[in-house]
C-alpha atoms as a PDB file:
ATOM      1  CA  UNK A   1     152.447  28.168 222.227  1.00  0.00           C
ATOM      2  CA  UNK A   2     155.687  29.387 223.343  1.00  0.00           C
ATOM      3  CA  UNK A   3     158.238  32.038 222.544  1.00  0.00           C
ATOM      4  CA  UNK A   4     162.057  31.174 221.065  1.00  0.00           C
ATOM      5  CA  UNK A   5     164.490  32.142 222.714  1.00  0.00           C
ATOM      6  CA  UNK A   6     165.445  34.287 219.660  1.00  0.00           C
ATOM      7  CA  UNK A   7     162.771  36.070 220.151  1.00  0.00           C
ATOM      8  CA  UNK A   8     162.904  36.687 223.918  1.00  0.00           C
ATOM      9  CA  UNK A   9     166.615  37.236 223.417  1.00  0.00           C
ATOM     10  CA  UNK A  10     166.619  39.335 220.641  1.00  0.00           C
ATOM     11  CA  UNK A  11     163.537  41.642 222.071  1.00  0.00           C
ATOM     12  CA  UNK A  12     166.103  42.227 225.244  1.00  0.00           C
ATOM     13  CA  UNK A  13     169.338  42.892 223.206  1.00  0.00           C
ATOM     14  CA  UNK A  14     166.836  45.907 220.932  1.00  0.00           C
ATOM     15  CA  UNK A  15     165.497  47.204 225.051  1.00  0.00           C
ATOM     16  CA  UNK A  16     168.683  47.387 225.618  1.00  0.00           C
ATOM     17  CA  UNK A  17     169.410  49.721 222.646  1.00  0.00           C
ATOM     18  CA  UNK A  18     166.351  51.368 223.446  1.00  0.00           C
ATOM     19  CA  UNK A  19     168.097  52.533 226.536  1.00  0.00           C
ATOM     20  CA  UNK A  20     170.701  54.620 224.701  1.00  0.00           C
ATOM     21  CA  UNK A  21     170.972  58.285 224.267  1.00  0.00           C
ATOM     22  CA  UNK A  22     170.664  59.772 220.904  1.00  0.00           C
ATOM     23  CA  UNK A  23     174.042  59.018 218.663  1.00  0.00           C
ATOM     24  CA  UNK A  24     174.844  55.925 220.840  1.00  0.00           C
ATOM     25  CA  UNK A  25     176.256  52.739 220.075  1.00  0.00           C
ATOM     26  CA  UNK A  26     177.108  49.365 221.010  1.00  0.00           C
ATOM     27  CA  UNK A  27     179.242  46.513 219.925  1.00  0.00           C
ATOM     28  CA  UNK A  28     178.281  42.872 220.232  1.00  0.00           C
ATOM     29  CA  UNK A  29     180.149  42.291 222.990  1.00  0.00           C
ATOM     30  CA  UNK A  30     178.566  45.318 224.779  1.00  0.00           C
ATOM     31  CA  UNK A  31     175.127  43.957 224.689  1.00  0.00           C
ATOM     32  CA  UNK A  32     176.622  40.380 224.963  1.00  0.00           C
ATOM     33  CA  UNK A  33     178.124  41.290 228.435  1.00  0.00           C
ATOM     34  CA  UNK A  34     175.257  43.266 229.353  1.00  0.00           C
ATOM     35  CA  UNK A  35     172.243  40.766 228.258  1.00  0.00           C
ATOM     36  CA  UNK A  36     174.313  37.532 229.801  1.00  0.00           C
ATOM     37  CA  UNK A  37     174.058  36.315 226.302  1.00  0.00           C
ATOM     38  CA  UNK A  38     176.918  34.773 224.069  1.00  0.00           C
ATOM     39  CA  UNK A  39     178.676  36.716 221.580  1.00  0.00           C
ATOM     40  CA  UNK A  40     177.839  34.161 218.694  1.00  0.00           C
ATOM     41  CA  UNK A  41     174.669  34.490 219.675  1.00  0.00           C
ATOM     42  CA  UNK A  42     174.088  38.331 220.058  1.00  0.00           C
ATOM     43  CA  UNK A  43     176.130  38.513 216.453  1.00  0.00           C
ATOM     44  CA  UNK A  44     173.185  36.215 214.728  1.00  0.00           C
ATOM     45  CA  UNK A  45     170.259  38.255 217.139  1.00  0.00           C
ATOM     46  CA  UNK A  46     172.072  41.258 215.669  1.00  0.00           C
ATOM     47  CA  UNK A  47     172.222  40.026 212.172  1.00  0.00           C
ATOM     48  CA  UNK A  48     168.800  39.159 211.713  1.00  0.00           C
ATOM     49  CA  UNK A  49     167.814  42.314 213.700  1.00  0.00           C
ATOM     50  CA  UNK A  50     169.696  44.483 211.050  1.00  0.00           C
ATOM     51  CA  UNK A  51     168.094  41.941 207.884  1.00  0.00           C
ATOM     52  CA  UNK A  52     165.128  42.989 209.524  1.00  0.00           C
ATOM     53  CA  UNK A  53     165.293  46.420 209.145  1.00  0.00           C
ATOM     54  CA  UNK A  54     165.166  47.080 213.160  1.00  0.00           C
ATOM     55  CA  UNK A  55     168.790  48.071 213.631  1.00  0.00           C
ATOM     56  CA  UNK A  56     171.680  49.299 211.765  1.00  0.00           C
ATOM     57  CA  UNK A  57     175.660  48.889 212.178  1.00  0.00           C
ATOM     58  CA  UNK A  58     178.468  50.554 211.699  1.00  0.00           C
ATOM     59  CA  UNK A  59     182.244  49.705 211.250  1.00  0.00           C
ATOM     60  CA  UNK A  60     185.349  51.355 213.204  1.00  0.00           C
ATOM     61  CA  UNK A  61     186.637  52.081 215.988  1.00  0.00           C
ATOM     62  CA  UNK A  62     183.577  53.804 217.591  1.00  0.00           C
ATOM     63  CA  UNK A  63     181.026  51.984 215.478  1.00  0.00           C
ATOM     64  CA  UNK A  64     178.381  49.193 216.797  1.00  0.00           C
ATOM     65  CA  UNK A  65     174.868  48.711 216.307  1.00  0.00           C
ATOM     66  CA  UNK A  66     171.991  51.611 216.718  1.00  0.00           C
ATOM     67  CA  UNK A  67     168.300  51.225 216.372  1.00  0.00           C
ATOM     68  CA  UNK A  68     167.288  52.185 212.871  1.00  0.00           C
ATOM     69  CA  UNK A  69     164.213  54.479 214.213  1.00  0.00           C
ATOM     70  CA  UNK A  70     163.193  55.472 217.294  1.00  0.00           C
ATOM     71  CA  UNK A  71     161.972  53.057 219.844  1.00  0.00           C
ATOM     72  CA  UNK A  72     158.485  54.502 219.940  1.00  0.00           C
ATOM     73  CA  UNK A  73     158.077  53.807 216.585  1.00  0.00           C
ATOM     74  CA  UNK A  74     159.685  50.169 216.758  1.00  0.00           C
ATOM     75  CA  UNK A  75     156.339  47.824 217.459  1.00  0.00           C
ATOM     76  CA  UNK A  76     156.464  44.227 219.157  1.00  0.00           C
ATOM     77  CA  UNK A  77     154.924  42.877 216.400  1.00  0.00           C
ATOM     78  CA  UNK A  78     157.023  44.335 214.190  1.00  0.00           C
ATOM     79  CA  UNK A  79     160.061  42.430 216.415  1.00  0.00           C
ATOM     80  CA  UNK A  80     158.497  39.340 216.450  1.00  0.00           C
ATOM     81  CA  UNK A  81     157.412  38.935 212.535  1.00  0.00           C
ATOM     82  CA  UNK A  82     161.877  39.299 212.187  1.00  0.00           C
ATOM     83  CA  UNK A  83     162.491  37.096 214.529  1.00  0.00           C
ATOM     84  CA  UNK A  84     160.278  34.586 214.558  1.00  0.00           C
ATOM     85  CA  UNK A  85     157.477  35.048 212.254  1.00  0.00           C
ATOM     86  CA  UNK A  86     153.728  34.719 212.986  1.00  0.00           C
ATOM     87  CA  UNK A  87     152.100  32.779 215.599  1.00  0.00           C
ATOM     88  CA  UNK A  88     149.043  31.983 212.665  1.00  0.00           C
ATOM     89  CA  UNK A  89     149.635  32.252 208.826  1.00  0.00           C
ATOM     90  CA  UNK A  90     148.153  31.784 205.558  1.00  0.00           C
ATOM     91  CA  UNK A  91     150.147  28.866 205.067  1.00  0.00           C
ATOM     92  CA  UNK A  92     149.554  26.912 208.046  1.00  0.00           C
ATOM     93  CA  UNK A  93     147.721  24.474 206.884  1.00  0.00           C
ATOM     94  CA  UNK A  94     149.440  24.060 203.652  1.00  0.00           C
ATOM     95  CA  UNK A  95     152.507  23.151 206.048  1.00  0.00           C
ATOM     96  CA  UNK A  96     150.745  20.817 208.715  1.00  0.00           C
ATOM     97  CA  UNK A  97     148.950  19.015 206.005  1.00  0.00           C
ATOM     98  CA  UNK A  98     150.296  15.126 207.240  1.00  0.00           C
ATOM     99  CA  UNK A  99     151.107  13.105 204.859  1.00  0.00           C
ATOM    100  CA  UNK A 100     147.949  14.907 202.290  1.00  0.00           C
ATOM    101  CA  UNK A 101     149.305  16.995 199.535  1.00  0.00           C
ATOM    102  CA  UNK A 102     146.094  19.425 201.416  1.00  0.00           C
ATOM    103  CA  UNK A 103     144.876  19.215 204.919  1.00  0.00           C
ATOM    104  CA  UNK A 104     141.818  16.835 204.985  1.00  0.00           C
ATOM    105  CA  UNK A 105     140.268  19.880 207.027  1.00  0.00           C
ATOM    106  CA  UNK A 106     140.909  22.202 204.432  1.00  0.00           C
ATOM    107  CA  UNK A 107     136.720  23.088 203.724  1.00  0.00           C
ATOM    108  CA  UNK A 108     135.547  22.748 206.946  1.00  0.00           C
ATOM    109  CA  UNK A 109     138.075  23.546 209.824  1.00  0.00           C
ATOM    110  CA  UNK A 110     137.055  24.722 213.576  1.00  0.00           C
ATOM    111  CA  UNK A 111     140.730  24.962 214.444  1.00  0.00           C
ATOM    112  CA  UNK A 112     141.874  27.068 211.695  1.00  0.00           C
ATOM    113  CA  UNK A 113     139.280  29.786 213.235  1.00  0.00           C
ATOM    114  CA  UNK A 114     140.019  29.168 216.230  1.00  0.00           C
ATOM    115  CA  UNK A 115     144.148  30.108 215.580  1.00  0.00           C
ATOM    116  CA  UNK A 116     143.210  32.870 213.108  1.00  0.00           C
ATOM    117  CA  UNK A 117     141.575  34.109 216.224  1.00  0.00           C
ATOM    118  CA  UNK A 118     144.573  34.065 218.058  1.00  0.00           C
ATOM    119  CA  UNK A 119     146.623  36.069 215.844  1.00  0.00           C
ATOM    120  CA  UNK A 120     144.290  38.448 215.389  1.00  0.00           C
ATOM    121  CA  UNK A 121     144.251  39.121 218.948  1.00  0.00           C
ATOM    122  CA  UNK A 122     148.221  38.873 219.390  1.00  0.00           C
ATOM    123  CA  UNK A 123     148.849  40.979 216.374  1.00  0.00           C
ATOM    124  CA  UNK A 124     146.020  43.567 218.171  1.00  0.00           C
ATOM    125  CA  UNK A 125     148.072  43.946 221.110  1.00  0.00           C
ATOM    126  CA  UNK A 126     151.340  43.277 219.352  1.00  0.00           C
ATOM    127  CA  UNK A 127     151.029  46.521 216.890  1.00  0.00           C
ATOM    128  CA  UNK A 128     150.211  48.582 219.654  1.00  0.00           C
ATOM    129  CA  UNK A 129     153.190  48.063 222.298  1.00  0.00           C
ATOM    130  CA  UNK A 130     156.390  50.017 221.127  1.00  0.00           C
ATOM    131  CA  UNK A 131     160.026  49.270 222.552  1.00  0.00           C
ATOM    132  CA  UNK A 132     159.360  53.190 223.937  1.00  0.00           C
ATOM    133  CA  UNK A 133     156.335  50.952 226.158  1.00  0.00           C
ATOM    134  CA  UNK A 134     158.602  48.211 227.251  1.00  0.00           C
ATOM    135  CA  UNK A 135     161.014  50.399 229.037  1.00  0.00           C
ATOM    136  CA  UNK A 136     158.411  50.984 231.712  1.00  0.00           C
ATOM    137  CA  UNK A 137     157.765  49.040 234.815  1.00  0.00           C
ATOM    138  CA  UNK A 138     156.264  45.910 235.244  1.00  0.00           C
ATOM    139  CA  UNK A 139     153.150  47.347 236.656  1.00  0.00           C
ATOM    140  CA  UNK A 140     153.092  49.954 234.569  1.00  0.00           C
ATOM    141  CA  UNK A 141     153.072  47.246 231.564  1.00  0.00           C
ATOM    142  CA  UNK A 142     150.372  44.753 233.132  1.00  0.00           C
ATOM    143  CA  UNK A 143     147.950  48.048 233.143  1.00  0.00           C
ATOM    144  CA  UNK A 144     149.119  49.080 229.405  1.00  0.00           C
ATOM    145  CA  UNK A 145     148.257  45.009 228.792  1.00  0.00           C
ATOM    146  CA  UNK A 146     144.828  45.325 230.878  1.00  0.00           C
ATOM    147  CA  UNK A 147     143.900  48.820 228.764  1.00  0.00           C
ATOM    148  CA  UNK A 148     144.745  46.967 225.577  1.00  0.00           C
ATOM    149  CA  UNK A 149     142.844  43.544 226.341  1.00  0.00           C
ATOM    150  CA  UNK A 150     139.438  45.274 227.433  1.00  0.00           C
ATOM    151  CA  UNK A 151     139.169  46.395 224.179  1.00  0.00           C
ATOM    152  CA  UNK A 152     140.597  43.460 222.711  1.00  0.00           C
ATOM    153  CA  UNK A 153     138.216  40.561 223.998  1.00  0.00           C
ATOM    154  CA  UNK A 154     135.413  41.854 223.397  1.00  0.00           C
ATOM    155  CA  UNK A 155     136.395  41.995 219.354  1.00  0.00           C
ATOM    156  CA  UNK A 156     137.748  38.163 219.993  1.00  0.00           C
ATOM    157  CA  UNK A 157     134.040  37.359 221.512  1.00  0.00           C
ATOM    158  CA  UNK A 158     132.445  39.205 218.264  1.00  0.00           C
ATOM    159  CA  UNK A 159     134.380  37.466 215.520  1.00  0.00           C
ATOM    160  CA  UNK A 160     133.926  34.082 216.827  1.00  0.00           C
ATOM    161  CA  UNK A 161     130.050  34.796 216.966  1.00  0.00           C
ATOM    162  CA  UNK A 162     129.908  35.629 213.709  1.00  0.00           C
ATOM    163  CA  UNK A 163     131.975  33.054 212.198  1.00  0.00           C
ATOM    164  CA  UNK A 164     130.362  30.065 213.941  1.00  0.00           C
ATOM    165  CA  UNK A 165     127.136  31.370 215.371  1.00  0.00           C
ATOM    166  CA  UNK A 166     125.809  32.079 218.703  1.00  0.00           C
ATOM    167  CA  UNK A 167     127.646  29.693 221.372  1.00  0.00           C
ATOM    168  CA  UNK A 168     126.059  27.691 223.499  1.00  0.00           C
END
């Protein structure tokens, strides 16, 4: 697993927004300048970002690009579903089939638990983290992180019990 760089990139351009005082704006080569990022590159971020529903833009002389709610109501998740989709979807295994019209795995398949698993636990952490969150430290994060994983492995544990039995 890794992250895009959209993703990482666009995440940092909306912080940066997230920074702003109420009735702010900036232009794409504000947060271009400010993110070390090109400005063909913050115009797509921005673009998708807007597609997305995260931000919104407006034209003139002292228009740019605001976020569309408030960054504590602006989920992680929610920025990485516009960005870059899900880690773990539905279709999955409709897409990595080979060269099967179906997965030959399709009635019996350890690793399709196994990376449900994973997104349940991403989009568990994921939902709960806010742009509001990420303007914090990086200590401050790692015990947000720590609070939300205690509760979250445990749950991981549980559901792979009871899908495959007890472990050995």
């Amino acid at each position: 697993m890794k992250l895009s760089a959209q993703e990482e990139y666009g995440l940092r351009c909306l912080l940066h927004m997230a920074r702003l005082e109420e009735g702010q704006s900036l232009s794409i080569p504000e947060i271009s300048r400010a993110e070390g990022l090109s400005v063909p590159n913050v115009a797509k971020l921005m673009r998708l970002l807007r597609l997305g529903g995260l931000v919104v833009s407006a034209r003139g002389q002292s228009g740019g690009y605001t976020l569309a709610r408030p960054s504590d109501e602006i989920t992680v998740g929610a920025v990485m579903e516009v960005l870059g989709g899900r880690f773990f979807s539905g279709k999955f295994c409709e897409r990595h089939a080979g060269l099967e019209r179906m997965c030959t795995h399709t009635s019996d398949c350890a690793i399709r638990v196994l990376w449900g698993t994973i997104q349940e636990v991403l989009d568990s952490v994921l939902k709960k983290i806010t742009l509001r969150d990420l303007l914090c430290g990086e200590s401050e994060m790692a015990n947000l992180i720590t609070t939300n994983s205690s509760r979250v492995l445990p749950m991981l544990r549980e559901r792979v019990m009871s899908e495959s039995g007890p472990v050995a």
